[in-house]
Protein backbone atom coordinates (compact mmCIF):
# COMPACT_ATOMS: atom_id res chain seq x y z
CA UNK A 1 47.98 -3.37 5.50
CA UNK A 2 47.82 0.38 5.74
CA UNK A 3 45.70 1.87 7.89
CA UNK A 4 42.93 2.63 5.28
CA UNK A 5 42.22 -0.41 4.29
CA UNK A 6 42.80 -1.85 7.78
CA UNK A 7 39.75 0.26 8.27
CA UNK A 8 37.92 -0.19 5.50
CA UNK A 9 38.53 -3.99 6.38
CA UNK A 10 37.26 -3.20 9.77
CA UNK A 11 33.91 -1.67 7.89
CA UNK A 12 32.81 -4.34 5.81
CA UNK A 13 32.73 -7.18 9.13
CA UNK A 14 30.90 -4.33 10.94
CA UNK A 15 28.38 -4.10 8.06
CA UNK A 16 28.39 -8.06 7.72
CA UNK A 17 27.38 -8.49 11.23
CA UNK A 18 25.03 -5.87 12.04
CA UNK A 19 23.42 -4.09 8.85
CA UNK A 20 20.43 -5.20 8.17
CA UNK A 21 20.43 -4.87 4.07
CA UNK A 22 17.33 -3.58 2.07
CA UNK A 23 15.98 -5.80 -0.69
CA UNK A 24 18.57 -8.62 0.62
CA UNK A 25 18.24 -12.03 1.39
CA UNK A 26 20.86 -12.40 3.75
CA UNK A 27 21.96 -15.82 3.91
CA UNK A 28 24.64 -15.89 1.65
CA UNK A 29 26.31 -12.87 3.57
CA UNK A 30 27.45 -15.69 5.89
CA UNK A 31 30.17 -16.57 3.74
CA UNK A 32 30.70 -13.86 1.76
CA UNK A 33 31.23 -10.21 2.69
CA UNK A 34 28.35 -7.84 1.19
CA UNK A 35 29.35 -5.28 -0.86
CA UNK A 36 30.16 -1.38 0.70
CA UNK A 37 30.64 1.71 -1.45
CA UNK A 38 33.08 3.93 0.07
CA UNK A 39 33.42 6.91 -2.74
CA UNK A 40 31.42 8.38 -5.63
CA UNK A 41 32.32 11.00 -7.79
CA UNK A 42 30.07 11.38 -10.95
CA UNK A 43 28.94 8.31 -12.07
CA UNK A 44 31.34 6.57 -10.87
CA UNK A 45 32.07 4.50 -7.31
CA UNK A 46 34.94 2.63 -5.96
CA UNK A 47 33.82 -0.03 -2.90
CA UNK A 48 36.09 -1.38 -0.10
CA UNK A 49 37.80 -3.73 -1.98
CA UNK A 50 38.91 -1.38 -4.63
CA UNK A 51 37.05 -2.09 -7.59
CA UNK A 52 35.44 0.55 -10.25
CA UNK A 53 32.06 0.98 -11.18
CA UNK A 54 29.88 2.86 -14.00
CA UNK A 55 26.26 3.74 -12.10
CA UNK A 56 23.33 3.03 -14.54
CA UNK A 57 20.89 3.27 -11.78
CA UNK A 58 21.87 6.39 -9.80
CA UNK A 59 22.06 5.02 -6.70
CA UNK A 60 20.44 1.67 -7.21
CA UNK A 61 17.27 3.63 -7.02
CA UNK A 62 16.90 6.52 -9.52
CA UNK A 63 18.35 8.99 -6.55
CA UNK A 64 21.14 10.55 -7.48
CA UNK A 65 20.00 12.93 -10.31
CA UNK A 66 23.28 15.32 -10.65
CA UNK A 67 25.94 12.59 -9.98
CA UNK A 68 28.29 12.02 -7.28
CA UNK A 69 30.98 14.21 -5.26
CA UNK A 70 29.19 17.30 -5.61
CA UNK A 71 30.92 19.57 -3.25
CA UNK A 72 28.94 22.73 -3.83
CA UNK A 73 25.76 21.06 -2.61
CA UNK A 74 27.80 19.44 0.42
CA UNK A 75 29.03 23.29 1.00
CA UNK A 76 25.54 24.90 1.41
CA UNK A 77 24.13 21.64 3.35
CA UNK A 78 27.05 22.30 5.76
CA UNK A 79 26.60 26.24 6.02
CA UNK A 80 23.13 25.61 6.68
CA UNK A 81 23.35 23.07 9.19
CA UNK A 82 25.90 25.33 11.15
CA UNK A 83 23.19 28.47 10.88
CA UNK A 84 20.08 26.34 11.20
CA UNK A 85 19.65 22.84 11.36
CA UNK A 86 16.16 21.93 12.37
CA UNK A 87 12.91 23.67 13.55
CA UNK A 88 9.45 21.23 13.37
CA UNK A 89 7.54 22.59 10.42
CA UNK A 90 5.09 24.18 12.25
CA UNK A 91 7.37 27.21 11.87
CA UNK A 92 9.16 27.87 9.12
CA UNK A 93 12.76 28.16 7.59
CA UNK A 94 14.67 30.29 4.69
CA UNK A 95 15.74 27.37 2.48
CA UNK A 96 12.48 25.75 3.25
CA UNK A 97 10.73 29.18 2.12
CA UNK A 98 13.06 29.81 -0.92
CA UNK A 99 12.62 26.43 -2.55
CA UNK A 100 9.33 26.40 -2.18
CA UNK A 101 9.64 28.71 -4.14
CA UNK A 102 11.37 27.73 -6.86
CA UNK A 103 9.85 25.31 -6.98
CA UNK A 104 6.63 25.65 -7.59
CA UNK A 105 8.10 28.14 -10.67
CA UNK A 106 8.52 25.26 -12.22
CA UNK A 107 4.71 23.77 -11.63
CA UNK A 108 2.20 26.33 -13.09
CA UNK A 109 -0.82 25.70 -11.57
CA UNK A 110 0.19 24.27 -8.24
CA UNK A 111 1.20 26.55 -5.11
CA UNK A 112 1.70 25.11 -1.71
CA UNK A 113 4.50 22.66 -0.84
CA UNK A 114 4.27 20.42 2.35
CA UNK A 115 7.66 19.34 3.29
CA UNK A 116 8.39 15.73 4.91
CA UNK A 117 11.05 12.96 4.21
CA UNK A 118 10.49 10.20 1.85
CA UNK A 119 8.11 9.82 -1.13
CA UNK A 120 6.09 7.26 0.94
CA UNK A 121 5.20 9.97 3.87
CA UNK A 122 4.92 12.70 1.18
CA UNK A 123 2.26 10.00 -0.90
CA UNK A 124 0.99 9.24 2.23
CA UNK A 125 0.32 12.89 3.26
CA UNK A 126 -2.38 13.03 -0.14
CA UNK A 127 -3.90 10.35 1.04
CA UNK A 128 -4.98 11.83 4.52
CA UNK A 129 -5.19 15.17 2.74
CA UNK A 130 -8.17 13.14 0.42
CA UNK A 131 -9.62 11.74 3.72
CA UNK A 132 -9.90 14.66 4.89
CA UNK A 133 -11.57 16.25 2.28
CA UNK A 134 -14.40 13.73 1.98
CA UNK A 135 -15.00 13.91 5.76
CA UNK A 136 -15.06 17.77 5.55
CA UNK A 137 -16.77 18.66 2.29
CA UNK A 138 -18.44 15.30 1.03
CA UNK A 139 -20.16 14.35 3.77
CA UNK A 140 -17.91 11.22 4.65
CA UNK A 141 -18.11 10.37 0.81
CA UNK A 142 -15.40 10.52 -1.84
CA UNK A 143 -12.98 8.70 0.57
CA UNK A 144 -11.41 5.73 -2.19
CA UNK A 145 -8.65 6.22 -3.96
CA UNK A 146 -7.70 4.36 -6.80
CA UNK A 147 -4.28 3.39 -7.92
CA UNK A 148 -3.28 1.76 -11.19
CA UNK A 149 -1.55 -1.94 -11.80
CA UNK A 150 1.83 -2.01 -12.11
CA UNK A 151 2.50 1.21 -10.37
CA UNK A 152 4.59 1.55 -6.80
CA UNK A 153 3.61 4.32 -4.45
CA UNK A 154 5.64 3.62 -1.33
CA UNK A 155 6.79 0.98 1.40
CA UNK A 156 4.48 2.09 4.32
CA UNK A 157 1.32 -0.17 5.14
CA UNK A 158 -1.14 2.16 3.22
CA UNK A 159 1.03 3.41 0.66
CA UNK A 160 0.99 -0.47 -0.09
CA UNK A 161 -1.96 -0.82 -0.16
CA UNK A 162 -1.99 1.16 -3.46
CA UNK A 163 0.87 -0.78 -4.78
CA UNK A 164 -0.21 -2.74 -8.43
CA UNK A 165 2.83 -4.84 -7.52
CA UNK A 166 1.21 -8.16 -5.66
CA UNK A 167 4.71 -9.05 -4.96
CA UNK A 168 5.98 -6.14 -3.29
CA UNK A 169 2.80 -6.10 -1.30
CA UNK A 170 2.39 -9.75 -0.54
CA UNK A 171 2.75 -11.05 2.97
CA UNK A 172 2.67 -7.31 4.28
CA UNK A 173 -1.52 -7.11 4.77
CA UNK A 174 -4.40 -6.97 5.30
CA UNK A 175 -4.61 -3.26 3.79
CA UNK A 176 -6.96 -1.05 4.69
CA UNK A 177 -10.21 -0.67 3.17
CA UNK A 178 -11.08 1.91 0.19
CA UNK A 179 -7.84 1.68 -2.23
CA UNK A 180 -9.10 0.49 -5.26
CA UNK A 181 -7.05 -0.89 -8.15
CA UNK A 182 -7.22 0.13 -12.22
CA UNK A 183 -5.77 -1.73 -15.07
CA UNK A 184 -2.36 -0.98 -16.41
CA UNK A 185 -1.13 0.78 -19.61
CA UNK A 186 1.26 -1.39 -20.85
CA UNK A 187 0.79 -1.92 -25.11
CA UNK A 188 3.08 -4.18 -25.16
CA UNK A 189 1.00 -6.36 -23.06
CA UNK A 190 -2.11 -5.35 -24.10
CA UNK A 191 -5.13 -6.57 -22.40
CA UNK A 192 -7.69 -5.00 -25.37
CA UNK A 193 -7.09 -5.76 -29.28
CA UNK A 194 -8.10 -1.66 -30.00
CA UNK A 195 -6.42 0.28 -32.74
CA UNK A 196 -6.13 3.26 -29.65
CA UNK A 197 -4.35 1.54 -26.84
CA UNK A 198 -3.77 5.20 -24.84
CA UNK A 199 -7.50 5.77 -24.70
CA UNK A 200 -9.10 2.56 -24.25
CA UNK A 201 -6.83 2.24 -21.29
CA UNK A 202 -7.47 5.53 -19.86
CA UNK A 203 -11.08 4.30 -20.02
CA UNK A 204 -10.66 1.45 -18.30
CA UNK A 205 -10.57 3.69 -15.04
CA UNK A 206 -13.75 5.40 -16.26
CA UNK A 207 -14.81 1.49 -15.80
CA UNK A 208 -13.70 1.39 -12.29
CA UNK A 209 -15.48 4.68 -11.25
CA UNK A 210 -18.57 3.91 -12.51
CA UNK A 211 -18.17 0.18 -10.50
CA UNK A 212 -17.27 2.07 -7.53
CA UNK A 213 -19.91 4.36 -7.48
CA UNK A 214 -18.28 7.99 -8.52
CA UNK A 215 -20.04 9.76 -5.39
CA UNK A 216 -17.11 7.41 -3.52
CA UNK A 217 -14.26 7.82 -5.42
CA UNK A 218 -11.91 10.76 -4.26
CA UNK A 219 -8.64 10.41 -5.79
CA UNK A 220 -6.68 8.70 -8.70
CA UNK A 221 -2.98 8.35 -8.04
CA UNK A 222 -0.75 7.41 -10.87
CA UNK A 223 3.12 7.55 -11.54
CA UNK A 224 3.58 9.73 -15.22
CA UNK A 225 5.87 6.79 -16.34
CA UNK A 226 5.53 3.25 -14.17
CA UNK A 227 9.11 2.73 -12.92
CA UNK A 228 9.58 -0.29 -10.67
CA UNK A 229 6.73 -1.93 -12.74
CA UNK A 230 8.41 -2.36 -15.20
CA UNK A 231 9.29 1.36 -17.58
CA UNK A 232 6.19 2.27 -18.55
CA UNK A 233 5.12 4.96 -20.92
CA UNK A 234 1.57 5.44 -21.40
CA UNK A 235 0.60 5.20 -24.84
CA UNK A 236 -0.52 8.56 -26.42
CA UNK A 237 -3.94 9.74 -25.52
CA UNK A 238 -3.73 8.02 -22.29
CA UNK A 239 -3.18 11.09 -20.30
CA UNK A 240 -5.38 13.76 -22.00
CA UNK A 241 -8.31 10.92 -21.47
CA UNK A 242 -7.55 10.75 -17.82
CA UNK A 243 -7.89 14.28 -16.99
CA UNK A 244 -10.92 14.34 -18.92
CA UNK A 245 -12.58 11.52 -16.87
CA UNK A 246 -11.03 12.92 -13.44
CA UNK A 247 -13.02 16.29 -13.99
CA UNK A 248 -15.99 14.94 -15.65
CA UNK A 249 -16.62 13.09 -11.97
CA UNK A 250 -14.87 15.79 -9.69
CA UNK A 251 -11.63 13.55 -8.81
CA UNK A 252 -8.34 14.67 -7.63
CA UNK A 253 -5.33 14.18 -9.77
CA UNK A 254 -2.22 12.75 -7.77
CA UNK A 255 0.72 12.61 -9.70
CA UNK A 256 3.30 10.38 -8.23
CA UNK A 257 6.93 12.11 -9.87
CA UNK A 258 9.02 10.48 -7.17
CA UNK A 259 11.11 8.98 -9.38
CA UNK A 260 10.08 10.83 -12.60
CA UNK A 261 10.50 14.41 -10.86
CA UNK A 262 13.34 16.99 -11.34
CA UNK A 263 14.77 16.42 -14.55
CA UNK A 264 14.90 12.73 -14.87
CA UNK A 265 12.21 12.07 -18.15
CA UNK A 266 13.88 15.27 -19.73
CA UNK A 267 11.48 18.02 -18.28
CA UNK A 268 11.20 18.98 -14.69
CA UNK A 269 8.15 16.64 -14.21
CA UNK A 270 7.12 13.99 -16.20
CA UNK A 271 3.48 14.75 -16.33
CA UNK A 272 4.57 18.14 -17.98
CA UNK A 273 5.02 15.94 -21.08
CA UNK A 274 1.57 15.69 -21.74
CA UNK A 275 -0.39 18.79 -21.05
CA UNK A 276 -2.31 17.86 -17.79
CA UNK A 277 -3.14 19.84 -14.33
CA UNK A 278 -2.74 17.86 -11.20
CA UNK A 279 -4.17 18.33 -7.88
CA UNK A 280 -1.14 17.03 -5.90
CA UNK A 281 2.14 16.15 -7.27
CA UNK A 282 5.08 14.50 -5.01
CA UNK A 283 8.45 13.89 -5.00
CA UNK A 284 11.36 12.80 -3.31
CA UNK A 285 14.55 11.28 -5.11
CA UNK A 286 16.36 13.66 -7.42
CA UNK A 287 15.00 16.86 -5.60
CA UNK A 288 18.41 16.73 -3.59
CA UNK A 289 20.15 13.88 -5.74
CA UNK A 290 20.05 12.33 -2.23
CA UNK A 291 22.70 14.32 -0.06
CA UNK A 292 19.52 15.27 1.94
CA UNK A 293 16.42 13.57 2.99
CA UNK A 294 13.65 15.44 1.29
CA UNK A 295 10.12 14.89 -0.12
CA UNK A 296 7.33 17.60 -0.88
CA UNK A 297 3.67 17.12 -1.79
CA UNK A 298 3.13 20.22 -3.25
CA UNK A 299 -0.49 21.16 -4.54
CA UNK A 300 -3.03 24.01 -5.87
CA UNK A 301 -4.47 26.77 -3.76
CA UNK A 302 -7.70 25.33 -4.44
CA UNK A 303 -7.20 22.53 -2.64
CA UNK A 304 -4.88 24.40 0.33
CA UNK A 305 -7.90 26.11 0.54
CA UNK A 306 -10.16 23.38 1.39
CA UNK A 307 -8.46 23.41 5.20
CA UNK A 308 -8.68 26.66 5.81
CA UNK A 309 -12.36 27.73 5.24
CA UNK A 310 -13.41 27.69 9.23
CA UNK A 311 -10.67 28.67 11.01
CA UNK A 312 -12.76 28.51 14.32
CA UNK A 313 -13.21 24.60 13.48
CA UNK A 314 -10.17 23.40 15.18
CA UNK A 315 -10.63 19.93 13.14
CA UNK A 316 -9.89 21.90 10.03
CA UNK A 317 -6.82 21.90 9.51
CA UNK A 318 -4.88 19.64 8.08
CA UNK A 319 -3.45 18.30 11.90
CA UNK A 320 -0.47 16.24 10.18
CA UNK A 321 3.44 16.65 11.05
CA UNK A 322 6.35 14.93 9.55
CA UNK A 323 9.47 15.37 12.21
CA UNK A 324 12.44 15.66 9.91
CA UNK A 325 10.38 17.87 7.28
CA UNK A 326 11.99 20.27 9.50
CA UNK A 327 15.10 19.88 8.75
CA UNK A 328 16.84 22.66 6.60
CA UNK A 329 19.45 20.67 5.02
CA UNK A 330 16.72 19.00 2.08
CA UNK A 331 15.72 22.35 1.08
CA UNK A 332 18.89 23.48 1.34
CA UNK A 333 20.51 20.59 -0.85
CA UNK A 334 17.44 21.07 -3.28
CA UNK A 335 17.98 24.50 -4.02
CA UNK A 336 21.70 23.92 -5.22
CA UNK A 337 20.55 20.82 -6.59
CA UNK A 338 18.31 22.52 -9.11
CA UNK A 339 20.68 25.53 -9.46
CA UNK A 340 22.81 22.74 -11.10
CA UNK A 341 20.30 21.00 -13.34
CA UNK A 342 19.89 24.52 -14.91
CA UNK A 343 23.35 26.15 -14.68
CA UNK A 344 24.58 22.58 -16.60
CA UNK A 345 21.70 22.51 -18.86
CA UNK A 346 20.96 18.47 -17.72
CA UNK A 347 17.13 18.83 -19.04
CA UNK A 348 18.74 18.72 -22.55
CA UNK A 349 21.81 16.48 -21.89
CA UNK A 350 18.75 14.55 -20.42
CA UNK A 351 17.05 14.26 -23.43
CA UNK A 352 20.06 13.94 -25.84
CA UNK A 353 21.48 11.28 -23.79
CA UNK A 354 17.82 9.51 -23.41
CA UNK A 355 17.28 9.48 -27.50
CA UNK A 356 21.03 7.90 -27.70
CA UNK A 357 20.47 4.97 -24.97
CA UNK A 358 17.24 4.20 -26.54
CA UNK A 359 18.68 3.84 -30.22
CA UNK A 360 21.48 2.34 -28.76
CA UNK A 361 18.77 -0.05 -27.01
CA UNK A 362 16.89 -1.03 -30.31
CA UNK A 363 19.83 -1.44 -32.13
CA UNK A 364 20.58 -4.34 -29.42
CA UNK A 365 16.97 -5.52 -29.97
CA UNK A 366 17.89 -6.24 -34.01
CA UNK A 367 20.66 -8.12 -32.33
CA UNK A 368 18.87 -10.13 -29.44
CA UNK A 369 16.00 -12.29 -30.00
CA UNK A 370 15.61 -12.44 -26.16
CA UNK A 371 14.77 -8.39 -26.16
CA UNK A 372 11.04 -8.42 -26.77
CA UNK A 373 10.84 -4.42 -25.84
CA UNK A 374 12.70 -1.27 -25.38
CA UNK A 375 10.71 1.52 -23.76
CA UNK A 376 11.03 5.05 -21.84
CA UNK A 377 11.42 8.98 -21.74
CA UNK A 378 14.23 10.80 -21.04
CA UNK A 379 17.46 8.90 -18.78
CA UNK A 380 14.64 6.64 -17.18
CA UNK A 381 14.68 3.40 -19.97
CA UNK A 382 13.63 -0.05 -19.60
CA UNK A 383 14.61 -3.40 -21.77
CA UNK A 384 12.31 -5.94 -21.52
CA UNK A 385 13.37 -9.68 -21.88
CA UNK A 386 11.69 -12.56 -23.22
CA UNK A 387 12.28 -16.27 -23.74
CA UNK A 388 10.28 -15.99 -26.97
CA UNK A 389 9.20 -13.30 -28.90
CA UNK A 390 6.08 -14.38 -30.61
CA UNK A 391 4.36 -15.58 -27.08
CA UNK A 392 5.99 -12.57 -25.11
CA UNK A 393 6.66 -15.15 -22.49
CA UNK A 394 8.60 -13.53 -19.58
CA UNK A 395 11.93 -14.80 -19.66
CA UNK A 396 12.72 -16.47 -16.34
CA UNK A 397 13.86 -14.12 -13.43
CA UNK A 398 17.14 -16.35 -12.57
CA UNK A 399 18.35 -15.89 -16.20
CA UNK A 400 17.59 -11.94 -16.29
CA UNK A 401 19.45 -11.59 -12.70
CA UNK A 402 21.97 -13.44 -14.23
CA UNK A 403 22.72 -10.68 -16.95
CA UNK A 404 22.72 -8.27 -14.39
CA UNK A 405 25.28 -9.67 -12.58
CA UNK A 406 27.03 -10.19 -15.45
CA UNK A 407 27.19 -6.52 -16.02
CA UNK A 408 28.70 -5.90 -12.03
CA UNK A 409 31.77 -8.29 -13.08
CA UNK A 410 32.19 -5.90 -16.22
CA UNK A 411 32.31 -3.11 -13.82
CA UNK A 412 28.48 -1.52 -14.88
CA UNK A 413 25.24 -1.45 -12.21
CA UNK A 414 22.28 -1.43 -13.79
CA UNK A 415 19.17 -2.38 -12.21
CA UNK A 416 15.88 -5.12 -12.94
CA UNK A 417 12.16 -5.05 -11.33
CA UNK A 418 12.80 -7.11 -8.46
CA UNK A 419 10.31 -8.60 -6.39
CA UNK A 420 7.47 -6.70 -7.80
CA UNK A 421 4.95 -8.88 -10.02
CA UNK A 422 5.13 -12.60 -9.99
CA UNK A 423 6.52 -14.09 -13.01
CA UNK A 424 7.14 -10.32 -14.49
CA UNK A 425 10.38 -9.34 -13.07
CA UNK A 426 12.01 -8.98 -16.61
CA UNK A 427 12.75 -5.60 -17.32
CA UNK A 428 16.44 -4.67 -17.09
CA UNK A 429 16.34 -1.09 -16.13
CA UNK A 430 18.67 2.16 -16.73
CA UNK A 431 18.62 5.48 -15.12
CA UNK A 432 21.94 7.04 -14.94
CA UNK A 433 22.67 10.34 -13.52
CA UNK A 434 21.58 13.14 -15.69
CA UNK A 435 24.80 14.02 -16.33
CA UNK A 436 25.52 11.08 -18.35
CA UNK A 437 28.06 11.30 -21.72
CA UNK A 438 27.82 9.69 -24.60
CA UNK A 439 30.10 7.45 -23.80
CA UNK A 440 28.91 6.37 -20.72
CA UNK A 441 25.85 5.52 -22.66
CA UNK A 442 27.70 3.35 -25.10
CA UNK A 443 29.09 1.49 -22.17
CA UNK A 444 26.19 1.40 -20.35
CA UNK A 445 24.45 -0.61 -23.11
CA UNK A 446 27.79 -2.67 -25.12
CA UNK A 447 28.34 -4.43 -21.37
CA UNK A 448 24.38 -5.56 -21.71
CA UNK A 449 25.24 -6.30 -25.37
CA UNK A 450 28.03 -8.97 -24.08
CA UNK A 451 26.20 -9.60 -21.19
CA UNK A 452 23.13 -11.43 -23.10
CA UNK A 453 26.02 -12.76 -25.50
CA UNK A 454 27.35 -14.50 -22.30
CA UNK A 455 24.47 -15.78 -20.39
CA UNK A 456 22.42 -16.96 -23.01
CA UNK A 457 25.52 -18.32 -25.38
């Protein structure tokens, strides 16, 4: 053995013996090796052992926005981090400064960023933002915040406990009080026989409000397109309803684009598809593509302003920190990671490549019984599976993990909801990098055309 793979070798029993996987049940690891990437370079990766792969999920997790083996972004991450690598964000930094702003040219309407390092501490940081609010300015009223079925807001004990997926969520409680759940959007599983889905949804959180009492409600959070739950795209007149019914009772807007945000529904944000103002939006996954930590809450002066109206009240400021938000490499990584997304015109190959998987997708449902729906926006797409068409009953989870592994032997990842709503975890799910060809796409979805040809022969 060469001395590569004698180390590679030496890698995998390391991992087997003292990684502690995500998502994994471990047991089988005890006689077999789990599997370790080792190189990436578009959307590509080769792991230990040698063998190819074409990434449908960018990084298993809708991460990895501009591909793999970037080398420019590695470049300014390393300058940086030789300059300056860290100062706590009470003080600031030049990347930190410059992509703020940058960003926030892309977000009309919104004007302060708040940096920290995952989308559950940016989420997170609304939430205490909202507390804080209703302590300071309503009296100790407005404190609930709602969250909708279905939708995923982070792995932390109270971004759980807005988390519409009872799976993810189970065993991890009790929650705290005042997070208060609204029905999902989902037409294809329609919970009202209406001839407009979009609106009659949207009013179901009117429902909730006026349940609640709207003197308590402070906040809605909602993803613009449900990922984990499933590839959700509200139905039109959802959104526009929403706003509508947020101002008419004074309610904050969060926007959840952690997935959605920086290019991968086709526009910078998904909620820019559909005319609406948020309050807060965050983000965290493709703002660097992942070769930095990074997540930002970013927000309008209007609400910025909120903590800053009696500066001799040394409660009133917001008197949160997130350690590694001061690190300069995230901002750093963002700034060439956007420079990218616009130098190589993705937002377009975003959308070209989106309209292609999804034909590509319905084409396979004329050809598959067992595909009851094909759904998404942009390179975020979701296929959901059936054992019968006419009932929509779920086809079992065993059987749709089964075509997913079928795909890894034919050298393709894509992804499923996994461990997220009990008897529901049916939704094969694509979201390759934004730099995705056309034919990547066509063997993105021909392996998942053989695929259900083999399992379900």
């Amino acid at each position: 053995m060469t001395a590569t793979s004698n180390y590679l070798t030496h890698a995998v029993a390391a991992d087997r013996a003292h990684v502690w996987h995500h998502l994994s049940q471990h047991k089988p690891y005890e006689n077999t090796d789990p599997r370790v990437f080792v190189e990436g370079k578009g959307l590509k990766l080769w792991d230990a052992k040698g063998n190819e792969y074409l990434d449908a999920v960018s990084g298993g997790v809708w991460t990895v926005n501009v591909g793999y083996g970037r080398e420019s972004i590695a470049n300014v991450v390393r300058d940086q981090l030789i300059k300056l690598n860290y100062y706590a964000g009470a003080a600031g930094n030049v990347p930190g400064a410059m992509f703020a702003e940058r960003l926030v040219e892309k977000m009309p309407g919104l004007s302060r960023v708040y940096y920290s390092n995952s989308g559950s501490e940016a989420n997170e940081k609304v939430y205490k933002m909202v507390r804080q609010i209703a302590h300071r300015h309503h009296g100790g009223k407005k404190w609930k915040i709602l969250f909708r079925e279905r939708d995923y807001h982070g792995t932390t004990i109270a971004t759980l406990a807005t988390s519409g997926q009872p799976q993810r969520a189970d065993h991890y409680g009790p929650y705290p009080d005042g997070f208060v759940m609204v029905p999902h959007c989902l037409e294809y599983r329609k919970q009202w026989d209406v001839e407009n889905y979009g609106e009659r949804a949207a009013d179901a959180i009117e429902e909730v409000i006026l349940r609640e009492g709207p003197e308590s409600v402070g906040c809605l959070v909602l993803e613009p397109v449900t990922a984990g739950g499933g590839v959700i795209v509200p139905p039109p007149g959802y959104w526009e309803r929403v706003q509508d019914i947020c101002r008419k009772y004074d309610i904050l807007l969060h926007i959840d684009e952690v997935v959605c945000g920086l290019g991968r529904t086709g526009k910078w944000f998904g909620y820019q598809h559909y005319g609406i103002q948020p309050d807060f939006v965050t983000m965290a996954k493709g703002v660097a593509s992942g070769y930095a930590a990074i997540s930002c809450t970013v927000t309008t002066e209007r609400v910025f302003d909120l903590f800053k109206d009696v500066p001799d009240d040394v409660m009133s400021y917001f008197r949160d920190i997130s350690t590694f938000g001061g690190c300069t490499s995230g901002p750093a990584a963002a700034l060439e990671n956007m420079r990218i997304i616009e130098e190589e015109n993705l937002l377009e190959n975003t959308v070209e490549m989106g309209e292609r998987c999804l034909s590509n997708l319905r084409s396979l449902m004329e050809k598959h019984a067992v595909i009851g729906d094909v759904r998404g926006k942009g390179l975020f797409l979701g296929a959901e599976l059936v054992a019968d068409r006419a009932t929509k009953e779920p086809l079992g989870e065993k059987i749709v993990q089964a075509v997913v592994a079928r795909c890894l032997s034919q050298g393709v990842i894509i992804g499923a909801t996994n461990r997220s709503l009990y008897g529901l975890n049916n939704t094969l799910c694509l979201s390759p990098a934004l730099i995705a060809s056309a034919d990547d796409i066509d063997r993105i979805t021909s392996t998942i055309d053989s695929a259900l040809a083999h399992v379900l022969s």
